[in-house]
N, C-alpha and C. Protein backbone atom coordinates (compact mmCIF):
# COMPACT_ATOMS: atom_id res chain seq x y z
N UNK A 1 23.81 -28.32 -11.00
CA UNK A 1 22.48 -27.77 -10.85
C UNK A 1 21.62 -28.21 -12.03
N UNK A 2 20.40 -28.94 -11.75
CA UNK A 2 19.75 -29.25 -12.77
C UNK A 2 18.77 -28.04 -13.73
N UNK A 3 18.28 -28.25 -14.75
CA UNK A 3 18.04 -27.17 -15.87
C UNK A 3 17.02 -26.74 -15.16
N UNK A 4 16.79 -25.48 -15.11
CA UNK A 4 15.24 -24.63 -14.54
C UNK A 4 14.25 -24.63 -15.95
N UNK A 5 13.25 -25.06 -15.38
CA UNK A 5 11.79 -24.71 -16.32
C UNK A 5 11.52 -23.08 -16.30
N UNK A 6 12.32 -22.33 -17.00
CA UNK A 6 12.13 -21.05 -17.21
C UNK A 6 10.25 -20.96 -17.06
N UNK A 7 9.58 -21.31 -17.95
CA UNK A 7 8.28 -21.17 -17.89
C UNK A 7 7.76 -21.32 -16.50
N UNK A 8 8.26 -22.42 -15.89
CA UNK A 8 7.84 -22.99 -14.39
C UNK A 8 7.85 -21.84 -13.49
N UNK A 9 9.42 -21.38 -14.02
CA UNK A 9 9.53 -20.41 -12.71
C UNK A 9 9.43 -19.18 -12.28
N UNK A 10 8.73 -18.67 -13.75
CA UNK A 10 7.71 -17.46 -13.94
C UNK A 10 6.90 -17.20 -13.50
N UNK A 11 5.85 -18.73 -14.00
CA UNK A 11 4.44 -18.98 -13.00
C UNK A 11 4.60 -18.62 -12.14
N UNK A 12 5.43 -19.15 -11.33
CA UNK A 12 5.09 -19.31 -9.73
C UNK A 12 5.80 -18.11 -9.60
N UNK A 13 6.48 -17.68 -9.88
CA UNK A 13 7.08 -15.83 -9.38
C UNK A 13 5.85 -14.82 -9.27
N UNK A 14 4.84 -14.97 -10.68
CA UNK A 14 3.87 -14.35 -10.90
C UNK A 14 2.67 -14.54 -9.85
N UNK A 15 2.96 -15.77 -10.05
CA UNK A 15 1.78 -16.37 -8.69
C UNK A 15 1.97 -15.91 -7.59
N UNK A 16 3.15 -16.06 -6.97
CA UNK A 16 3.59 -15.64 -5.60
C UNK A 16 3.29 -13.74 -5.20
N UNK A 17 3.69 -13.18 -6.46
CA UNK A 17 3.48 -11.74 -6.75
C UNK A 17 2.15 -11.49 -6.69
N UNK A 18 1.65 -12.04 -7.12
CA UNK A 18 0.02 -11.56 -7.30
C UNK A 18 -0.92 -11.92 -6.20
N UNK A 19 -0.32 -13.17 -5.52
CA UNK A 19 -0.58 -13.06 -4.27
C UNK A 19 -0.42 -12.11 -2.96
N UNK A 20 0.70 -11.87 -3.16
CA UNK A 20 1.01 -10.73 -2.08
C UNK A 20 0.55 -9.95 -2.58
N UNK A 21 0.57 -8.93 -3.83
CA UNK A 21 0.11 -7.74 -3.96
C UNK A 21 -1.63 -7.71 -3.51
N UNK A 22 -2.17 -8.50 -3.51
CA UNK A 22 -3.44 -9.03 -3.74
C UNK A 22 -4.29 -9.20 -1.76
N UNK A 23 -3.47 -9.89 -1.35
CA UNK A 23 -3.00 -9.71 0.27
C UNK A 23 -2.49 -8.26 0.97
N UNK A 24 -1.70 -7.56 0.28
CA UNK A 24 -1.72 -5.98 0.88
C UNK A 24 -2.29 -5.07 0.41
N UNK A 25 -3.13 -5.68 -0.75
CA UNK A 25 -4.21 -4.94 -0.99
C UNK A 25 -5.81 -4.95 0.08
N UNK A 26 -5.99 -6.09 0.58
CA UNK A 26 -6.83 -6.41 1.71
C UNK A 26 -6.39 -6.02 2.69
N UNK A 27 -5.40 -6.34 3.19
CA UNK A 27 -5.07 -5.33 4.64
C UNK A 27 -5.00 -3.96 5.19
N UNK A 28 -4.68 -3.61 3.59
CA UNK A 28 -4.58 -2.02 3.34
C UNK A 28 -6.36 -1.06 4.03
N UNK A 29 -6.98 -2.16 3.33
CA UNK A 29 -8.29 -1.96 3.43
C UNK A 29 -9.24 -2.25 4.83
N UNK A 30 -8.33 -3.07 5.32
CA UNK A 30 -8.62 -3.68 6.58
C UNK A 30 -8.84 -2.26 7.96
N UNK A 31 -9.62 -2.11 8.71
CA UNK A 31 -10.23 -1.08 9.81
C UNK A 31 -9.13 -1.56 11.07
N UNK A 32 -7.85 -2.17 10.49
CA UNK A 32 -7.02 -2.30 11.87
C UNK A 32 -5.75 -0.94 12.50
N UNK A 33 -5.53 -0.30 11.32
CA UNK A 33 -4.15 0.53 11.34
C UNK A 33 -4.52 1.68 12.19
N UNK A 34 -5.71 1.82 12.84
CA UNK A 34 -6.23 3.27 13.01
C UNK A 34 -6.08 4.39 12.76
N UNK A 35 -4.78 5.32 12.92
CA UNK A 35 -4.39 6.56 12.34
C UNK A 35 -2.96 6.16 11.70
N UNK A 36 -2.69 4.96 11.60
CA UNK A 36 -1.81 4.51 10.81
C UNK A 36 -1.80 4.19 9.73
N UNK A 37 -0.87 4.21 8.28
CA UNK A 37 -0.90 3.63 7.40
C UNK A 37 -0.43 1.69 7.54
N UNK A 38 -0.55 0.95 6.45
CA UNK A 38 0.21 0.02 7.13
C UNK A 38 1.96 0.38 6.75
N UNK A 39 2.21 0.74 5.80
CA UNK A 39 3.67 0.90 5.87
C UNK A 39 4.27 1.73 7.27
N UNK A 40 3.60 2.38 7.90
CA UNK A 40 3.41 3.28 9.12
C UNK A 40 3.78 2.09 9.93
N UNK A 41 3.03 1.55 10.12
CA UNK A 41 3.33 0.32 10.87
C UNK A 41 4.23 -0.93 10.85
N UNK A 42 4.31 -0.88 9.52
CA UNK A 42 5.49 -1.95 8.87
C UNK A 42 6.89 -1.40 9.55
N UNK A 43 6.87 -0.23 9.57
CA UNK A 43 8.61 0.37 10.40
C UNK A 43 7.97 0.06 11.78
N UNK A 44 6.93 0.50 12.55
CA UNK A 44 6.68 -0.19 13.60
C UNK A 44 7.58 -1.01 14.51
N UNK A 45 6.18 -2.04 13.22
CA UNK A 45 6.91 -3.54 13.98
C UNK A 45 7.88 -4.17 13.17
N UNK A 46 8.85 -3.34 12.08
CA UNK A 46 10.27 -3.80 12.12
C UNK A 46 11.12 -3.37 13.15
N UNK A 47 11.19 -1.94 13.62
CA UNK A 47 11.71 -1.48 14.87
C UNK A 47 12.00 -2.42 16.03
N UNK A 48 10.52 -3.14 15.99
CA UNK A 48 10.38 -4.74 17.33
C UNK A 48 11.53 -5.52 17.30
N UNK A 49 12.06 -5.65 15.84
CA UNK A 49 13.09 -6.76 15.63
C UNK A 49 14.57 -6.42 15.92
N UNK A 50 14.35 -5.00 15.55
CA UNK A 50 16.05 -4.59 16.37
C UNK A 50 16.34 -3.95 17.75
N UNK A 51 17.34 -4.73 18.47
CA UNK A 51 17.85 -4.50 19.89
C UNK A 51 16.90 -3.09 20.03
N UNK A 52 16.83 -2.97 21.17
CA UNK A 52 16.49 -1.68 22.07
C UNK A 52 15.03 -0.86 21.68
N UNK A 53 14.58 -1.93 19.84
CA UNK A 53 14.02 -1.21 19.08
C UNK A 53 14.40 -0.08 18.93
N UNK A 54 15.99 -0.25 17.99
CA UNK A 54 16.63 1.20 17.49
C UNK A 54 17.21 0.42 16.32
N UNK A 55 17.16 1.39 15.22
CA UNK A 55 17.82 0.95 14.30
C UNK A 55 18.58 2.04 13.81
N UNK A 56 19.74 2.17 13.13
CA UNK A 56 19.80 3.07 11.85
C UNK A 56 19.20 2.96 11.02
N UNK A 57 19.02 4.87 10.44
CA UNK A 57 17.72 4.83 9.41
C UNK A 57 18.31 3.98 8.05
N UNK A 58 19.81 3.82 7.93
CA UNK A 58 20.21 2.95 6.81
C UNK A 58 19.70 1.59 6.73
N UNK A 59 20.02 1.09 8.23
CA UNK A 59 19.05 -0.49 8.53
C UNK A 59 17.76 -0.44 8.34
N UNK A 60 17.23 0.62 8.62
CA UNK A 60 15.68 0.39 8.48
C UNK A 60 15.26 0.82 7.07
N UNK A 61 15.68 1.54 6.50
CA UNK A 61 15.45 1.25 4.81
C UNK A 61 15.83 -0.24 4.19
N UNK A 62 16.83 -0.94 4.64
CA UNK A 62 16.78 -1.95 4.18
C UNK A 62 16.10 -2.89 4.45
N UNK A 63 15.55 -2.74 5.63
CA UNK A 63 14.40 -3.96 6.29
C UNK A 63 12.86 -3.37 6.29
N UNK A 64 12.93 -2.36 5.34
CA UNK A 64 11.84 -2.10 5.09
C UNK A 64 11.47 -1.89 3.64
N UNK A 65 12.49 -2.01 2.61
CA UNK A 65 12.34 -2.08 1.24
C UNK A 65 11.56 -0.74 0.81
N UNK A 66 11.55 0.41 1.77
CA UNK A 66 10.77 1.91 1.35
C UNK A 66 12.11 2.46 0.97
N UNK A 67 12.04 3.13 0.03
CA UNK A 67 13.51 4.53 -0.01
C UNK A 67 13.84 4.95 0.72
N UNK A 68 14.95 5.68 1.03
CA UNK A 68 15.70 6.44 1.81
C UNK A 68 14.17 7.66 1.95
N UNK A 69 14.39 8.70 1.05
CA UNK A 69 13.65 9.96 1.06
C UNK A 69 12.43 9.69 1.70
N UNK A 70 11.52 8.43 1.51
CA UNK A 70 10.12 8.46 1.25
C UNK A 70 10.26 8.22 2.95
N UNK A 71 11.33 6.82 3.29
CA UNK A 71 11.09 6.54 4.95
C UNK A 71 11.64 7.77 5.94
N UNK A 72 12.30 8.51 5.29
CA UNK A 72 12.39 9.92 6.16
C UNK A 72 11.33 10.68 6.73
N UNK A 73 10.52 10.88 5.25
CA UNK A 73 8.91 11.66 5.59
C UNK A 73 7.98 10.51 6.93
N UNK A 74 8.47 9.18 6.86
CA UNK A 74 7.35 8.19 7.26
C UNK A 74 7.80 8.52 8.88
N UNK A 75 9.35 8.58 8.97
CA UNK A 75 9.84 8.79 10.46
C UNK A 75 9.64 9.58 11.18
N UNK A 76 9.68 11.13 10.33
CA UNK A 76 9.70 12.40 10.77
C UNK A 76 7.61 12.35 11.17
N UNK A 77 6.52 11.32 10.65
CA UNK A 77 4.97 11.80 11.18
C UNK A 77 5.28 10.81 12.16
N UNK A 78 5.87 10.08 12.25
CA UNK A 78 5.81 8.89 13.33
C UNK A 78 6.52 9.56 14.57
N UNK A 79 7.51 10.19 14.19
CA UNK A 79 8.32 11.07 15.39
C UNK A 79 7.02 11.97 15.89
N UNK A 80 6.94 13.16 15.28
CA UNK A 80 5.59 13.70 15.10
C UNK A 80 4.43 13.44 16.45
N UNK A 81 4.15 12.16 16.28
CA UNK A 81 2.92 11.73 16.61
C UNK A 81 3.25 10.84 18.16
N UNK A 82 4.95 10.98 18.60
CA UNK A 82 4.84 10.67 19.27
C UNK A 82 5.34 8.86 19.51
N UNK A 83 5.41 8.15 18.52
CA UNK A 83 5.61 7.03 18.27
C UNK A 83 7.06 6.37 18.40
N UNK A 84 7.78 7.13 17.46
CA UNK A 84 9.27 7.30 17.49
C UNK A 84 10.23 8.24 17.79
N UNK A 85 11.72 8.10 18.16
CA UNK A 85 12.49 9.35 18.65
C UNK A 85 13.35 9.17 17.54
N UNK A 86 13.67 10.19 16.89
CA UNK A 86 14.73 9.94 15.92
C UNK A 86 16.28 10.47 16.86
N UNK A 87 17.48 9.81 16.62
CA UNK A 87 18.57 9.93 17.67
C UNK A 87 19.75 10.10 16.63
N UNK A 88 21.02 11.14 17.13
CA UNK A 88 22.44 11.11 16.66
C UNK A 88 22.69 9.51 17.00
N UNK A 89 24.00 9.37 16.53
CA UNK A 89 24.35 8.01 16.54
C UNK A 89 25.94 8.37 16.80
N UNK A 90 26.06 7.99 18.13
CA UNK A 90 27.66 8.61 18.44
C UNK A 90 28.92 8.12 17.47
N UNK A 91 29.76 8.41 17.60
CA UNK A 91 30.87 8.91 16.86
C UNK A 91 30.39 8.55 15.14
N UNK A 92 29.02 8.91 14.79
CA UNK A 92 29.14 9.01 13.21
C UNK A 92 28.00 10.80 13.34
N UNK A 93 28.31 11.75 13.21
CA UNK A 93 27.63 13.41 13.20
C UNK A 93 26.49 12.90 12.20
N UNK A 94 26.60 12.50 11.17
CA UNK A 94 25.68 12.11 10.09
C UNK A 94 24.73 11.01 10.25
N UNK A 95 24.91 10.31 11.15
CA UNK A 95 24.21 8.65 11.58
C UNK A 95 22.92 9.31 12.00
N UNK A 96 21.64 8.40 11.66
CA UNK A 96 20.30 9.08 12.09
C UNK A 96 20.18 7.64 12.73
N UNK A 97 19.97 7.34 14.13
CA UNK A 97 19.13 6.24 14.45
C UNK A 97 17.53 7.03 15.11
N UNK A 98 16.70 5.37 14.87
CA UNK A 98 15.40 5.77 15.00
C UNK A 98 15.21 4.91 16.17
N UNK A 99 14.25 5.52 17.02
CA UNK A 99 14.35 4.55 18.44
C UNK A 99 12.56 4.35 18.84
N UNK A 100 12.17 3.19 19.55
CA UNK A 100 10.73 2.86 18.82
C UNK A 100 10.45 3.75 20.27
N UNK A 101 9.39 4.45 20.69
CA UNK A 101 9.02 4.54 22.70
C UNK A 101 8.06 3.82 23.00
N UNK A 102 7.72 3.74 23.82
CA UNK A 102 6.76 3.45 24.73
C UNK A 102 5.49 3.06 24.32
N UNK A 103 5.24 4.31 23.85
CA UNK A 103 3.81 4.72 23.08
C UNK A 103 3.75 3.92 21.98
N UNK A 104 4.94 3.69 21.05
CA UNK A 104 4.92 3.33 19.76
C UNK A 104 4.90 1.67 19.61
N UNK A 105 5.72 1.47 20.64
CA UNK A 105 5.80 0.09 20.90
C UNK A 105 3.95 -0.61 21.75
N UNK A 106 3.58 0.21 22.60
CA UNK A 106 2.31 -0.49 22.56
C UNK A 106 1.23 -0.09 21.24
N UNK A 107 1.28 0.97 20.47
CA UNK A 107 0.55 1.24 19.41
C UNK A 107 1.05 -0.07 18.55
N UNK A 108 1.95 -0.44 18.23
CA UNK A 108 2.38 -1.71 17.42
C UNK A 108 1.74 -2.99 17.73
N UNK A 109 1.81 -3.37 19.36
CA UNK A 109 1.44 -4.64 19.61
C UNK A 109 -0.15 -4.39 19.58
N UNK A 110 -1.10 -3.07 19.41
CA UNK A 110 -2.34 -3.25 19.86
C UNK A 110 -3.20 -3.33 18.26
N UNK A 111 -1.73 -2.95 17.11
CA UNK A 111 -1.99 -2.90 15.98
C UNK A 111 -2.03 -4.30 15.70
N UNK A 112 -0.71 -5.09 16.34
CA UNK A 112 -0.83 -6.44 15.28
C UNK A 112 -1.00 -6.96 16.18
N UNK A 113 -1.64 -7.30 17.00
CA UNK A 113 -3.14 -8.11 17.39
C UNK A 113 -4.04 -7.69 16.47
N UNK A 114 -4.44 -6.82 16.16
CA UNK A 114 -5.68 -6.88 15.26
C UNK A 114 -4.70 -7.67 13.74
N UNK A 115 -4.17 -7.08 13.07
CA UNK A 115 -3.32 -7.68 12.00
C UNK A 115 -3.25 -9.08 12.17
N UNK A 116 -3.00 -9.36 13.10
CA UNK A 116 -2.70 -11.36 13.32
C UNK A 116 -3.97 -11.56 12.77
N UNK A 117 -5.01 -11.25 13.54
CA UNK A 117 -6.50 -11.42 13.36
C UNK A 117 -6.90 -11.39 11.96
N UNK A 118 -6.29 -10.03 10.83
CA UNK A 118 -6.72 -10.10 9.63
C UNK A 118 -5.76 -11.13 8.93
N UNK A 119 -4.92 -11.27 9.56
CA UNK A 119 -3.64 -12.31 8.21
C UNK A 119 -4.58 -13.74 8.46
N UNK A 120 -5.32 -14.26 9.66
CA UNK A 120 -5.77 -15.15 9.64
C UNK A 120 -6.98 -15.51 9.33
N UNK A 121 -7.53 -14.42 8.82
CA UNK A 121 -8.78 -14.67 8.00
C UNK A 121 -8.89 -14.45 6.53
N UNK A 122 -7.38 -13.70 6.50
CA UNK A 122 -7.03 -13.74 4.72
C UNK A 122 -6.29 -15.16 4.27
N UNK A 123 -5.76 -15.23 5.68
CA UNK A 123 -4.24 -16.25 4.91
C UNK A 123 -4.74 -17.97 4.98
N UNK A 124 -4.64 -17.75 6.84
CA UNK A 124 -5.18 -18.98 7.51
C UNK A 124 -6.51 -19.77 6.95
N UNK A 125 -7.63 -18.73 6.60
CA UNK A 125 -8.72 -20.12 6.25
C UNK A 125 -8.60 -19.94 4.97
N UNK A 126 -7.72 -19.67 4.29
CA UNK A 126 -7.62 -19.86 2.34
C UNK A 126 -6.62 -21.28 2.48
N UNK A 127 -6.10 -21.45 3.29
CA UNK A 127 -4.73 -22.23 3.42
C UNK A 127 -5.29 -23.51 4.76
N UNK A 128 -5.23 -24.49 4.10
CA UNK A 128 -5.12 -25.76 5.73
C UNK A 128 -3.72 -25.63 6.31
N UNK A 129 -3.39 -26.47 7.74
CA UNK A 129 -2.60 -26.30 8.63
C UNK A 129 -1.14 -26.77 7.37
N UNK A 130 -1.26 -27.97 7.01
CA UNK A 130 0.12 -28.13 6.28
C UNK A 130 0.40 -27.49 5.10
N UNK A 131 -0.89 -26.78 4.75
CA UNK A 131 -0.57 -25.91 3.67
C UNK A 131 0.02 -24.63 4.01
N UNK A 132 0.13 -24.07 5.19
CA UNK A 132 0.42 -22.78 5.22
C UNK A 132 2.17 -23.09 6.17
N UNK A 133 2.52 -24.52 6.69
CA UNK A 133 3.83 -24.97 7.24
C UNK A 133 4.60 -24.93 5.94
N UNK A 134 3.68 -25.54 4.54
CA UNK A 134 4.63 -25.92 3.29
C UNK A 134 5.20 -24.43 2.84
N UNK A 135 4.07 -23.51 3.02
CA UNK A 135 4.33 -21.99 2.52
C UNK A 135 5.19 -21.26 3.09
N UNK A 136 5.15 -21.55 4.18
CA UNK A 136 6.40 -20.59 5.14
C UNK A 136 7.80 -21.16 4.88
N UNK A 137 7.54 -22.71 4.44
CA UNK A 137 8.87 -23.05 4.30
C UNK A 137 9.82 -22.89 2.73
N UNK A 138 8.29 -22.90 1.84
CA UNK A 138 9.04 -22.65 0.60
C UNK A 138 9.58 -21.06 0.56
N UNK A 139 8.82 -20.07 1.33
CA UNK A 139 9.37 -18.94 1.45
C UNK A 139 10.63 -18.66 2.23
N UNK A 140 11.00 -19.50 3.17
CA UNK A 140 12.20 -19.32 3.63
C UNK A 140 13.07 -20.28 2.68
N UNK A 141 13.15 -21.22 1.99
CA UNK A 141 13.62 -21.25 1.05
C UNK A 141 14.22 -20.55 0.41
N UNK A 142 13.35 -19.89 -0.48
CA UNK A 142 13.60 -18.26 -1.23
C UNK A 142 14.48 -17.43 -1.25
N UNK A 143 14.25 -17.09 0.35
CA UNK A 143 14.60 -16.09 0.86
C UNK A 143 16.18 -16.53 1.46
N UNK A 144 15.91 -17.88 1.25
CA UNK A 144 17.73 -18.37 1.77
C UNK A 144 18.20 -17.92 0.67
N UNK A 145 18.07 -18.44 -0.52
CA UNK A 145 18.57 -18.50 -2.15
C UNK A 145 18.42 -19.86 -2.24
């Protein structure tokens, strides 16, 4: 493995950081979530990605990088409101799965349609077409290791 530019690879950590924080700071702000927060929505449309849209609440803390405690409160207004069913999880008494319905699942897709709409007026015209192919790929990069 050749030597890392410690300095190099700060920059661009910092860079990359300050970008995103900087990006969910605009969306945050964005008139798309309606009675949603976006982290509200971030379990959403992670829910989309697992089978049946059910996850365990253990899986979905991890694919959602929120705490245990904090995504409990987020499940229990989303249950609440109608969005999600929270479910036993057979043969574990202690297993919480979260299951997306009906309601929640079209509240998601009617959310990110608008969201596509804001990522592409934050992301898309800051970025040309091969600039934003190079970005997705250095991020899956990354995210490989």
């Amino acid at each position: 493995m050749a030597a890392v530019d410690v300095r190099a690879a700060v920059a661009a950590w910092e860079a990359l950081f300050a970008a995103q924080s900087q990006l969910l700071r605009r969306f945050e702000r964005e008139e798309v979530w309606g009675a949603l927060s976006l982290r509200e929505y971030d379990v959403l449309y992670t829910l989309t990605g697992f089978e049946h849209g059910t996850a365990r609440l253990r899986d979905l803390t991890e694919a959602t990088y929120v705490a245990q405690p904090s995504l409990s409160r987020l499940v229990d207004r989303l249950a609440a409101a109608g969005l999600v069913v929270k479910e036993t999880v057979p043969d574990d008494a202690r297993g919480v799965a979260v299951r997306l319905t009906d309601e929640g699942r079209a509240v998601q897709q009617d959310i990110g349609r608008r969201h596509a709409r804001s990522i592409a007026l934050h992301v898309g015209a800051a970025l040309g077409e091969e600039e934003l192919a190079e970005l997705a790929r250095l991020c899956d990069k990354l995210r490989a290791g």
